[in-house]
N, C-alpha and C. Protein backbone atom coordinates (compact mmCIF):
# COMPACT_ATOMS: atom_id res chain seq x y z
N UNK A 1 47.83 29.43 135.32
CA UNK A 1 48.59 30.57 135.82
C UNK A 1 47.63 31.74 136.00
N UNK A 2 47.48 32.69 136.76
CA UNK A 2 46.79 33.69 137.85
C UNK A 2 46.81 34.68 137.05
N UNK A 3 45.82 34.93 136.23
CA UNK A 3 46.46 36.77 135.27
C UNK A 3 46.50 37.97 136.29
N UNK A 4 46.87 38.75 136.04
CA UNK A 4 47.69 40.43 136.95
C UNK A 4 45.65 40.90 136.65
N UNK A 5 45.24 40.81 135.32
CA UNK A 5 43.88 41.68 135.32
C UNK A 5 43.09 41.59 135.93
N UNK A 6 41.87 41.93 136.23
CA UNK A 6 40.73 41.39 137.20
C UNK A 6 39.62 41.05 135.64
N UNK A 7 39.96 41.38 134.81
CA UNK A 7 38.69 41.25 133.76
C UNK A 7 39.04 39.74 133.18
N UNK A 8 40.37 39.47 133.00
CA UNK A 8 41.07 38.24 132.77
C UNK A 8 40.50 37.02 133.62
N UNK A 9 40.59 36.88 134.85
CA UNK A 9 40.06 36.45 136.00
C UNK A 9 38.80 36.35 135.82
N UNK A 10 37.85 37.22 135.64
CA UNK A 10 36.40 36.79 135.21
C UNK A 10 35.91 36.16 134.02
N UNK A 11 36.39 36.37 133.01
CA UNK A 11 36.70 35.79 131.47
C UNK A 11 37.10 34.21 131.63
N UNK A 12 38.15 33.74 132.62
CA UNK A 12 38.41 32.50 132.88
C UNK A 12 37.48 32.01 133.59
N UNK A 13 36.96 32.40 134.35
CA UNK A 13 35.99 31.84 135.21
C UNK A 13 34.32 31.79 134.57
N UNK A 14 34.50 32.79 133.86
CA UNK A 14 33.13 32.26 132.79
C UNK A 14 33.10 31.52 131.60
N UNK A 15 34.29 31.39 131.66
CA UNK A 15 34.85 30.30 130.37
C UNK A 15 34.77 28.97 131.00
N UNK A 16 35.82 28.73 132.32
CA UNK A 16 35.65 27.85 132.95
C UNK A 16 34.13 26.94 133.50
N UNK A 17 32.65 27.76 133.46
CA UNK A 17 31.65 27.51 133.59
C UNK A 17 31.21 26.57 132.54
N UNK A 18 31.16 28.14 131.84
CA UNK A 18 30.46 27.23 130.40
C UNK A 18 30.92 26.27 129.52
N UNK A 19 32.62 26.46 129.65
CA UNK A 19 33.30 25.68 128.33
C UNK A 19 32.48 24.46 128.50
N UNK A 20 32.46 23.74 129.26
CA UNK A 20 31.87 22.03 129.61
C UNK A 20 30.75 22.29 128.07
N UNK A 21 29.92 23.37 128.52
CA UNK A 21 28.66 23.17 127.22
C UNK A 21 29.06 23.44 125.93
N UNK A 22 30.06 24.58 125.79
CA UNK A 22 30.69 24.21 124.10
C UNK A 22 31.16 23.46 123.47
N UNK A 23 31.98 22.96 124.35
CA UNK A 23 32.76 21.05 124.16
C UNK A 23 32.18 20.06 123.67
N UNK A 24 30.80 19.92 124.54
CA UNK A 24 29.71 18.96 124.64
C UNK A 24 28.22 19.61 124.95
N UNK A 25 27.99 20.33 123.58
CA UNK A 25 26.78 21.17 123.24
C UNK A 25 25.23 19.57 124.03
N UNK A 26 24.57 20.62 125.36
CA UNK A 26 23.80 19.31 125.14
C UNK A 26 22.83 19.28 123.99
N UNK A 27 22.01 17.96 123.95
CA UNK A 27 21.15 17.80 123.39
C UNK A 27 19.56 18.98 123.17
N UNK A 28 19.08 19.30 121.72
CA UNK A 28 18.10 20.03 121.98
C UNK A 28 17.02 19.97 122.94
N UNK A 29 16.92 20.73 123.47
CA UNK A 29 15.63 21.25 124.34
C UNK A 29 16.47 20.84 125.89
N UNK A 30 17.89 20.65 126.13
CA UNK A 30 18.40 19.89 127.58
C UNK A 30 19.05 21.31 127.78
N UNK A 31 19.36 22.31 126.89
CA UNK A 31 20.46 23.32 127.31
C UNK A 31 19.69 24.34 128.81
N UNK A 32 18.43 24.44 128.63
CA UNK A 32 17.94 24.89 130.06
C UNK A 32 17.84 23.98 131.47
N UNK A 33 18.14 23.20 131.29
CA UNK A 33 18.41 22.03 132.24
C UNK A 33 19.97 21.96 133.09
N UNK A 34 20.98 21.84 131.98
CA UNK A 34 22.38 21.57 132.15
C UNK A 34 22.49 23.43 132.59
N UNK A 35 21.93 24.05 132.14
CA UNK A 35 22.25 25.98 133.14
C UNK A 35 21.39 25.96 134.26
N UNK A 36 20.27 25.01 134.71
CA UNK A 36 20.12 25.12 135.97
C UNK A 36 20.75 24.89 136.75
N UNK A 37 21.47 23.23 136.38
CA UNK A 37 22.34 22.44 136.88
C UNK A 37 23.51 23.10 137.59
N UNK A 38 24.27 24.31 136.21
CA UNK A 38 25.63 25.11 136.98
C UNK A 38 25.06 26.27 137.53
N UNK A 39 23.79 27.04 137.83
CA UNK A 39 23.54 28.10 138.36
C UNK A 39 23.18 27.20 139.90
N UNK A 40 22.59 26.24 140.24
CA UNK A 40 22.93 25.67 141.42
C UNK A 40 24.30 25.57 142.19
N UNK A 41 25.68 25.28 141.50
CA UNK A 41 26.95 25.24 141.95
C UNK A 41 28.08 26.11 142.44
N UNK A 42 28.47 25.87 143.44
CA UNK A 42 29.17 27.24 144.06
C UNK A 42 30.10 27.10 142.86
N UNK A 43 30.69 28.80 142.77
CA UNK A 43 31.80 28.96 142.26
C UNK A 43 32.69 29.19 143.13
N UNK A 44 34.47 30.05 142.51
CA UNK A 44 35.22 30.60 143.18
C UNK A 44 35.44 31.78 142.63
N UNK A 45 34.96 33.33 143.39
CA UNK A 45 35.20 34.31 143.11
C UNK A 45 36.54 34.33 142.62
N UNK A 46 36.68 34.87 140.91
CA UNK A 46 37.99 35.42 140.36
C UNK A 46 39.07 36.01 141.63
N UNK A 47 38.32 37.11 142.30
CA UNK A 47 39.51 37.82 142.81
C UNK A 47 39.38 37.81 144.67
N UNK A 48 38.29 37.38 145.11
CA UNK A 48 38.68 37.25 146.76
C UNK A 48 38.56 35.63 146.71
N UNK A 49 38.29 35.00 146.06
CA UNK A 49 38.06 33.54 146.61
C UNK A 49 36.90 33.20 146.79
N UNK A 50 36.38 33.66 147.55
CA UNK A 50 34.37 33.33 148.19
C UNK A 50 33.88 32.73 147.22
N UNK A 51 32.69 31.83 147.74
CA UNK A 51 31.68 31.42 146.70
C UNK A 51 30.64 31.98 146.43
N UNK A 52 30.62 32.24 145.11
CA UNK A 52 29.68 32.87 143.78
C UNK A 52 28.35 31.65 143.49
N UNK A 53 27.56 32.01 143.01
CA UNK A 53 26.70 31.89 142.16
C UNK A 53 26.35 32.62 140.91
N UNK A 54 25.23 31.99 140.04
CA UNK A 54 25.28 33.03 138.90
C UNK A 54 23.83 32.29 138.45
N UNK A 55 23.00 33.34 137.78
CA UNK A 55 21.43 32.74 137.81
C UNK A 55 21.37 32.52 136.32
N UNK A 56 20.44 31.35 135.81
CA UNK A 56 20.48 31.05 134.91
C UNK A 56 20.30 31.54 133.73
N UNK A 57 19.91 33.15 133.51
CA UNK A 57 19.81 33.91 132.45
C UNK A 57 20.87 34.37 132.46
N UNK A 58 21.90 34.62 133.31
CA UNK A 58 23.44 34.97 133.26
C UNK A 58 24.15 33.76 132.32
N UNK A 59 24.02 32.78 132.84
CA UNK A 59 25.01 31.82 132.23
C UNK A 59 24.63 31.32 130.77
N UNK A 60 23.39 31.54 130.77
CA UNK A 60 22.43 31.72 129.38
C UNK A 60 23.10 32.93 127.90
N UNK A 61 23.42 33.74 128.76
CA UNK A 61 23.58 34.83 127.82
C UNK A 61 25.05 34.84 127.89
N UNK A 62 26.25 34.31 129.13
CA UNK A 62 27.67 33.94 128.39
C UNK A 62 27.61 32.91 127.75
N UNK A 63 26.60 31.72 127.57
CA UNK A 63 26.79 30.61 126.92
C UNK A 63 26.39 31.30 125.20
N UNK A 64 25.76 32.16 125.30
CA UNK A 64 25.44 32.26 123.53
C UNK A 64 26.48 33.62 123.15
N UNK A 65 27.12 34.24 124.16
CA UNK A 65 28.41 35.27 123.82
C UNK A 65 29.28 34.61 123.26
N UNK A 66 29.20 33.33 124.21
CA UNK A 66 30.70 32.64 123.72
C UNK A 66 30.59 31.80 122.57
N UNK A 67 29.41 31.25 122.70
CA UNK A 67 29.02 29.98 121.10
C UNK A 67 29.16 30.84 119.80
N UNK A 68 28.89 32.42 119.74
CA UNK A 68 28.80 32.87 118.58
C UNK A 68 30.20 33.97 118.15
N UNK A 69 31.57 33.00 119.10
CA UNK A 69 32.54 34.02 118.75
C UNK A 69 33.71 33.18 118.53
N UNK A 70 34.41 33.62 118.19
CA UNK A 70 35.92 32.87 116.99
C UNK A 70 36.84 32.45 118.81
N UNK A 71 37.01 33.51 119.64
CA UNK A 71 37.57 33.50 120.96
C UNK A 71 36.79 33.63 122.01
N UNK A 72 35.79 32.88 122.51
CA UNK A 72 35.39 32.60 123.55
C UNK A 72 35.99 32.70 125.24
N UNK A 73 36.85 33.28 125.26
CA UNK A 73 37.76 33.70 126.35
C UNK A 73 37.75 35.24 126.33
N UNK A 74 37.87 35.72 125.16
CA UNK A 74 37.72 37.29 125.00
C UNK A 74 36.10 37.44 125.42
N UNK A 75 35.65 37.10 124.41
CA UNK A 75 33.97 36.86 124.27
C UNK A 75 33.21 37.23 125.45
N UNK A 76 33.97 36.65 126.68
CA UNK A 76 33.31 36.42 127.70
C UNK A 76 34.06 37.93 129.17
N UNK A 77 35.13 38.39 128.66
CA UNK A 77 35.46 39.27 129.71
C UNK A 77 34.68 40.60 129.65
N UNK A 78 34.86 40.81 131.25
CA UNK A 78 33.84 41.85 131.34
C UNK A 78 33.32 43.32 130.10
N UNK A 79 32.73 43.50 129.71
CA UNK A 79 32.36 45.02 129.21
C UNK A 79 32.78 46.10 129.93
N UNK A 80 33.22 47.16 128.66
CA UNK A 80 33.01 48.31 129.72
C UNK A 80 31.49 49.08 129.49
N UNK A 81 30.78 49.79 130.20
CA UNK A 81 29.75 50.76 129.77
C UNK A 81 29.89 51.28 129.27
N UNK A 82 29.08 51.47 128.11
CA UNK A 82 29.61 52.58 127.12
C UNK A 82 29.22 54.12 127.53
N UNK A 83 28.75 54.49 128.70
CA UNK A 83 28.42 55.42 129.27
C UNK A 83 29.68 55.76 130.67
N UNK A 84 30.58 54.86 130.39
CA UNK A 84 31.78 54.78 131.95
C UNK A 84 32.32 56.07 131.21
N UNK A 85 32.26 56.82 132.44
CA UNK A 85 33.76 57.95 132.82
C UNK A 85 33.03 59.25 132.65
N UNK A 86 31.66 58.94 131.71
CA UNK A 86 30.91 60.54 131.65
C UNK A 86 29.36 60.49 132.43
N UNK A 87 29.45 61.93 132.78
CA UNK A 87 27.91 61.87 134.05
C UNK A 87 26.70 62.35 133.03
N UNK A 88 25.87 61.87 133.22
CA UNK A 88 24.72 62.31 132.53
C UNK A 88 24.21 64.08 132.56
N UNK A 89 23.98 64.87 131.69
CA UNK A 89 23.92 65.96 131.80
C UNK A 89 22.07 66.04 132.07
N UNK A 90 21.72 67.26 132.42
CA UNK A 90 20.92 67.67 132.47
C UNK A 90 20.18 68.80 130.91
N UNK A 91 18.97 68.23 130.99
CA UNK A 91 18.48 68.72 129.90
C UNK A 91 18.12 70.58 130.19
N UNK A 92 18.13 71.31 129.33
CA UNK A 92 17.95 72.33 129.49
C UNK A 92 16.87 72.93 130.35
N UNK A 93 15.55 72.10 129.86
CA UNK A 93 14.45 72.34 130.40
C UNK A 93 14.47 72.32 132.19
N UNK A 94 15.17 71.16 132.25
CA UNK A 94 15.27 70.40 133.85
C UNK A 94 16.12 71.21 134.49
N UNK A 95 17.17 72.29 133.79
CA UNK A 95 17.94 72.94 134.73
C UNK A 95 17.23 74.22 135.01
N UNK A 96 16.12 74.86 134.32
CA UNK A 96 15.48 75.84 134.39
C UNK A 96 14.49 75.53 135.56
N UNK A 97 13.80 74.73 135.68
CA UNK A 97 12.98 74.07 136.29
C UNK A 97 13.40 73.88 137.51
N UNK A 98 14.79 73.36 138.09
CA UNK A 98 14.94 73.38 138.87
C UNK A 98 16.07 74.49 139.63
N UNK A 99 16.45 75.46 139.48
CA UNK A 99 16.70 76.87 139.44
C UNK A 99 15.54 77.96 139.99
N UNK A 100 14.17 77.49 138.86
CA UNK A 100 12.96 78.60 139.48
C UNK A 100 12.59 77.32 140.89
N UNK A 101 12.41 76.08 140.98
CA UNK A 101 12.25 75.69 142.47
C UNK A 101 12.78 76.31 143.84
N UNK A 102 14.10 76.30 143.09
CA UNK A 102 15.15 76.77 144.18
C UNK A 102 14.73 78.06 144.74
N UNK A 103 14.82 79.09 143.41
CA UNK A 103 14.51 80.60 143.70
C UNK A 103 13.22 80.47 144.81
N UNK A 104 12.09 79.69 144.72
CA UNK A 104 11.18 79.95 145.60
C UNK A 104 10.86 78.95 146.70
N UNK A 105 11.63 77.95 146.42
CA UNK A 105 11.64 76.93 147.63
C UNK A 105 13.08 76.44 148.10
N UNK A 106 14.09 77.86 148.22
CA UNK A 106 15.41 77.26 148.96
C UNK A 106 15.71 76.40 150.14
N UNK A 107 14.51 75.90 150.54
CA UNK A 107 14.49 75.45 151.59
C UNK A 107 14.06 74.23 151.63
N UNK A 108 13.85 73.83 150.58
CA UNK A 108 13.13 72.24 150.13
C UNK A 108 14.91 71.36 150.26
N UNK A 109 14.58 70.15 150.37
CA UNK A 109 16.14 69.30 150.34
C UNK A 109 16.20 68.63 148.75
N UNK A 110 17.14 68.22 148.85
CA UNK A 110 17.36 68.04 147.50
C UNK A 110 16.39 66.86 146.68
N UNK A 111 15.91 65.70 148.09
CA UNK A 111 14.86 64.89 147.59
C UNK A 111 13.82 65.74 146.93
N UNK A 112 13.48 66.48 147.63
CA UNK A 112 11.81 66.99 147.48
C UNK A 112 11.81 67.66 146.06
N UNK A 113 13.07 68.78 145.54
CA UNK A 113 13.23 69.20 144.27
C UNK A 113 13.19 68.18 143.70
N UNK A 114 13.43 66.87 143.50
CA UNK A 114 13.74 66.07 142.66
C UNK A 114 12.67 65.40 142.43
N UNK A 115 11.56 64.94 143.83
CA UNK A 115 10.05 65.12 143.66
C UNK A 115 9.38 65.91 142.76
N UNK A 116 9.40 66.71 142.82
CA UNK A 116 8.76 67.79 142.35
C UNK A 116 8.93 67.85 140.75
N UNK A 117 10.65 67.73 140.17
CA UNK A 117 10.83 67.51 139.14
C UNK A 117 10.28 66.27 138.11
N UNK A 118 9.98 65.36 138.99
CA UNK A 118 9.16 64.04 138.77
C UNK A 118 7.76 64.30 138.52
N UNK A 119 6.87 64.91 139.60
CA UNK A 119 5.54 65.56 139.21
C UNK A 119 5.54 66.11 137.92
N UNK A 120 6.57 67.31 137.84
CA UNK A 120 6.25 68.40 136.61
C UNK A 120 6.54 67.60 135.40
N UNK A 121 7.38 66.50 135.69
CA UNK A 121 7.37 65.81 133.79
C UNK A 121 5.82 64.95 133.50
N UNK A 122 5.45 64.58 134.51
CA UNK A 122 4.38 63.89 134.45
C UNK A 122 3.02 64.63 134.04
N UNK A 123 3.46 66.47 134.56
CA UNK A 123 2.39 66.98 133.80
C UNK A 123 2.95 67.89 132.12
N UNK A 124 3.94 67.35 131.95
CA UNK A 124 4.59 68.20 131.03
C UNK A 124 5.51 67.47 129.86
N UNK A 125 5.52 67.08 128.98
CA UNK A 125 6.17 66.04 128.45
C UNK A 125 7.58 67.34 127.82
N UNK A 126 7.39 68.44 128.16
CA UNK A 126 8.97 68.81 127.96
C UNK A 126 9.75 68.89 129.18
N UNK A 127 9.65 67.93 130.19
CA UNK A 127 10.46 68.01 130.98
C UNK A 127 10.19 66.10 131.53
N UNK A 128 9.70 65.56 129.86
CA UNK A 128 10.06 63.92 130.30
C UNK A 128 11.27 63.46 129.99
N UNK A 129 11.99 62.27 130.77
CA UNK A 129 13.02 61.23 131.03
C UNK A 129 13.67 62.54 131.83
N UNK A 130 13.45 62.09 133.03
CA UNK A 130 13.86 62.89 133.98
C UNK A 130 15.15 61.95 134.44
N UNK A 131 16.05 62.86 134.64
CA UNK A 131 17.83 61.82 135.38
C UNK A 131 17.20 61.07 136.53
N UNK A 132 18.27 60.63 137.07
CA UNK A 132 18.12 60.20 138.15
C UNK A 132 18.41 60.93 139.45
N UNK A 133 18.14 60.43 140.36
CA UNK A 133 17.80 61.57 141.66
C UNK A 133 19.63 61.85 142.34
N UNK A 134 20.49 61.08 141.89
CA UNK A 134 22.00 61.62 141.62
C UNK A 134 22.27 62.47 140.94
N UNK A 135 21.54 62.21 139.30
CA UNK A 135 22.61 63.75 138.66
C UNK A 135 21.80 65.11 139.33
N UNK A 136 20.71 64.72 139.65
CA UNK A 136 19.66 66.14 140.24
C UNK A 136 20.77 66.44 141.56
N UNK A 137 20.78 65.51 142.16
CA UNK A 137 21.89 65.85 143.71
C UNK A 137 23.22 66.59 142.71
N UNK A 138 24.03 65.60 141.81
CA UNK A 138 25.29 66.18 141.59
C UNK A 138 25.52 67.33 141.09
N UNK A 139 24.20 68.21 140.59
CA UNK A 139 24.16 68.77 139.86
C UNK A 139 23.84 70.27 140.59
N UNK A 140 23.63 70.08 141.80
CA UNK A 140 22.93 70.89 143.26
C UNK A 140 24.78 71.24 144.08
N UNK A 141 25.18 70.18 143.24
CA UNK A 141 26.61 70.07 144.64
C UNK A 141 27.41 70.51 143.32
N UNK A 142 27.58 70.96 141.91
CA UNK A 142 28.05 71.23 141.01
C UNK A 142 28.04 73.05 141.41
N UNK A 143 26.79 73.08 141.51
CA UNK A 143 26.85 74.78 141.71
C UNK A 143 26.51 75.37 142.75
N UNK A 144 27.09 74.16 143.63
CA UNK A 144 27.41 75.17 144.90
C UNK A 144 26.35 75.25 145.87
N UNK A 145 25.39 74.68 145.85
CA UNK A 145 23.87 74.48 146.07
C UNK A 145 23.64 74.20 147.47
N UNK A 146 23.37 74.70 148.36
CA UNK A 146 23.56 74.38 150.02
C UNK A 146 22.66 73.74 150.04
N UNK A 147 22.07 72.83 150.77
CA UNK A 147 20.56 72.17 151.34
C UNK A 147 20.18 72.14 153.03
N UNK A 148 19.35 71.97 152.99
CA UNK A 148 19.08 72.16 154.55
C UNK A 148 20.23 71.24 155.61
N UNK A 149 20.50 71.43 156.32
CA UNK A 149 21.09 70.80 157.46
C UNK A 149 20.74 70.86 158.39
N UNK A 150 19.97 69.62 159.58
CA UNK A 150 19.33 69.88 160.60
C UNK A 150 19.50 68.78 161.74
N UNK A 151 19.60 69.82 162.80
CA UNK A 151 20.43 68.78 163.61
C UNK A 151 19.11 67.43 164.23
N UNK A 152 19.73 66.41 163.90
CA UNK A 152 19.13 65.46 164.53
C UNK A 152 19.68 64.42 165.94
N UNK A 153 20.51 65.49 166.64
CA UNK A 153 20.96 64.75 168.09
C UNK A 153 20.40 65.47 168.73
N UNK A 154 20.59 64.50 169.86
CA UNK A 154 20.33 64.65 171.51
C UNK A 154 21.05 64.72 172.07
N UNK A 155 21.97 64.81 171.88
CA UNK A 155 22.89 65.61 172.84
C UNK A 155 23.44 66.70 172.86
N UNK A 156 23.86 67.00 174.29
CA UNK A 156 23.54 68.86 174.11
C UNK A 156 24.96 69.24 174.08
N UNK A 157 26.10 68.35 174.05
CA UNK A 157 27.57 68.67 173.16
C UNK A 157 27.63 69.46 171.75
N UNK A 158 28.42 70.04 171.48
CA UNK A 158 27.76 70.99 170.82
C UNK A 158 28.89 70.26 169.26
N UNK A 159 30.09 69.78 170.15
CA UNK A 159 30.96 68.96 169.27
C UNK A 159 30.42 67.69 168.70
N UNK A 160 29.83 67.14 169.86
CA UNK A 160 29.43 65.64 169.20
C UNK A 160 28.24 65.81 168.04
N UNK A 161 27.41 67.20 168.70
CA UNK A 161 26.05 67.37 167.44
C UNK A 161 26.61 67.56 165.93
N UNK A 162 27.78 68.30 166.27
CA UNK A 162 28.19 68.83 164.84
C UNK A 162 28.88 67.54 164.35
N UNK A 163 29.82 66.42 164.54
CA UNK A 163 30.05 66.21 164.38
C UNK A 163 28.92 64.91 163.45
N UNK A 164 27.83 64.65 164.32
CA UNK A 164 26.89 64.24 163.97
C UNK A 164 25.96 64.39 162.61
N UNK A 165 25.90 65.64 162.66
CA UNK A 165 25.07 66.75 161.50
C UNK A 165 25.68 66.45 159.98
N UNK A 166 27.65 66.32 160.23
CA UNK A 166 28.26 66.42 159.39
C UNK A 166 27.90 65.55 158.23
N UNK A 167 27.62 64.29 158.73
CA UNK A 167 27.17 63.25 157.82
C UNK A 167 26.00 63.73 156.89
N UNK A 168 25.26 64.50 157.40
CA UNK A 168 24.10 65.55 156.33
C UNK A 168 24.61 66.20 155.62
N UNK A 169 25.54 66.61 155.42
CA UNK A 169 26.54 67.14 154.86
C UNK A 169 28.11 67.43 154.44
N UNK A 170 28.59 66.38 154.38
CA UNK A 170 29.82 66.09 154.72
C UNK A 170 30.81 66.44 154.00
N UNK A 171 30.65 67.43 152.97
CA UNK A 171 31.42 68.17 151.98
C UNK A 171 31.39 69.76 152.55
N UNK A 172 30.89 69.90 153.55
CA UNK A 172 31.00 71.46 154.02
C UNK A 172 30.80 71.00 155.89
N UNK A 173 31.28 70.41 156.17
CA UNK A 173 31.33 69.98 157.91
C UNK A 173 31.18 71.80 158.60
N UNK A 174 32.49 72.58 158.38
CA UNK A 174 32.61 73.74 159.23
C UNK A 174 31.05 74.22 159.07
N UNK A 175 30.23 74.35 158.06
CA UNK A 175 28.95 74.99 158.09
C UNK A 175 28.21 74.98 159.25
N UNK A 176 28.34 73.73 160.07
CA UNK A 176 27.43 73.63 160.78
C UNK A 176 28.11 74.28 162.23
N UNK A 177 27.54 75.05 162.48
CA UNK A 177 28.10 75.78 163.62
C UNK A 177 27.27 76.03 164.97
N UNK A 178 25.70 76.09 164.67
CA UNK A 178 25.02 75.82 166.00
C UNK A 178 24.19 74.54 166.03
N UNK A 179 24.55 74.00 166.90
CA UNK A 179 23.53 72.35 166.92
C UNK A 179 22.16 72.39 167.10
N UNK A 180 21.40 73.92 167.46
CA UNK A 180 20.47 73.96 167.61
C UNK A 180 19.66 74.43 167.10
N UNK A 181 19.96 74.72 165.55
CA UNK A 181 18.47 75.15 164.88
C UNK A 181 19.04 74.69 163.09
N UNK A 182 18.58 75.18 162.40
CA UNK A 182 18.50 74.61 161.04
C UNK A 182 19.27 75.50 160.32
N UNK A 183 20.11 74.90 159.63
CA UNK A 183 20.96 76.14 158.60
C UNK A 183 20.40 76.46 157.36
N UNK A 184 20.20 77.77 156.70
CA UNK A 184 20.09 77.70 154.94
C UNK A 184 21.07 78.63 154.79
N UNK A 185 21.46 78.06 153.50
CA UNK A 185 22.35 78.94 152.98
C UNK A 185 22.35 79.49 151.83
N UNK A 186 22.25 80.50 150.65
CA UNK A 186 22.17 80.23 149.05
C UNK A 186 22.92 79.57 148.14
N UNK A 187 22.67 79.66 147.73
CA UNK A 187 22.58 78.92 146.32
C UNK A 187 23.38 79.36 144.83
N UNK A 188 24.41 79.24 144.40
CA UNK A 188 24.42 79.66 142.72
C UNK A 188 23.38 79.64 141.90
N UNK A 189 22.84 78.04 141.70
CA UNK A 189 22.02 77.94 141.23
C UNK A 189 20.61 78.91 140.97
N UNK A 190 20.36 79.86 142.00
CA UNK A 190 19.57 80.66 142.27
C UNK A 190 19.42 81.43 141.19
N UNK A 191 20.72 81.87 140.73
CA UNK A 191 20.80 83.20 139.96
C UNK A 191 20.91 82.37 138.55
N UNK A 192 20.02 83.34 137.67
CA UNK A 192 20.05 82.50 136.29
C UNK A 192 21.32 82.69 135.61
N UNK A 193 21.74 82.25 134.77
CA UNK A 193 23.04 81.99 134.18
C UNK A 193 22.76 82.53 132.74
């Protein structure tokens, strides 16, 4: 019978893999053999149908989830991250850092600050384990943070350019108002807090 969950659905289907080897544990030194064997075999995706695969350090590591648990059906459904639902913050240092960029390079895009933030930990170990080049973006679009927008059409519609542009920016579309030169705008971030 079809469970309503989608985590249920994967739990059966990784149960359904491996059970064969808990049943009938193979012989020592054969268990990397018999997981090549099912990482060769199509599966059936839990929830569209399609055929899956799964590589043999996958089925490796549900085969010893499930051998070392009382319910091997639980054992095996998905995790959640223990990091799901919250965004990584920015360290103090890294928001200062990139604030005085801004103040003197408002005109850099959000890659290049994030460059740059990469250089300076490398010469600075109080500004090492730098985020990732998302929370640096989310964190630009948190306070309001304009970045360059520049038109890259050829055509001299002034609707189709903008409409074009928008994708550079697609959380502030009206901004772009002439197709023919480069917008800046300020910044929150600018002003220290």
């Amino acid at each position: 019978m079809p469970s309503s969950h989608p985590a249920d659905g994967w739990a059966q289907l990784r149960f359904a893999i491996i059970g064969p080897l808990l049943a009938a544990p193979p012989e020592k030194g054969e268990l990397a053999t018999a997981l090549k064997e099912l990482a060769e075999r199509h599966w059936r995706h839990p929830l569209h149908g399609h055929a899956v695969t799964f590589s043999v350090p996958t089925l490796e590591r549900w085969y010893y989830r499930a051998r070392g648990s009382d319910d091997p059906v639980a054992a095996l459904r998905p995790r959640r991250r223990g990091d799901a639902g919250r965004s990584r913050t920015l360290a103090p240092a890294h928001i200062d850092a990139l604030r005085a960029q801004y103040r003197e390079h408002s005109g850099w895009t959000i890659q290049l600050h994030y460059d740059n933030l990469v250089a300076l930990a490398a010469q600075d170990a109080i500004y090492a384990d730098v985020p990732s080049y998302g929370t640096v973006r989310r964190f630009f679009r948190s306070q309001e943070c304009r970045y360059l927008v520049k038109d890259f059409g050829t055509s001299q519609s002034p609707k189709s350019t903008r409409q074009r542009d928008s994708r550079y920016c697609p959380d502030r579309p009206a901004l772009i108002t002439t197709p023919s030169r480069t917008l800046q705008q300020s910044c929150s971030c600018a002003t220290p807090s």
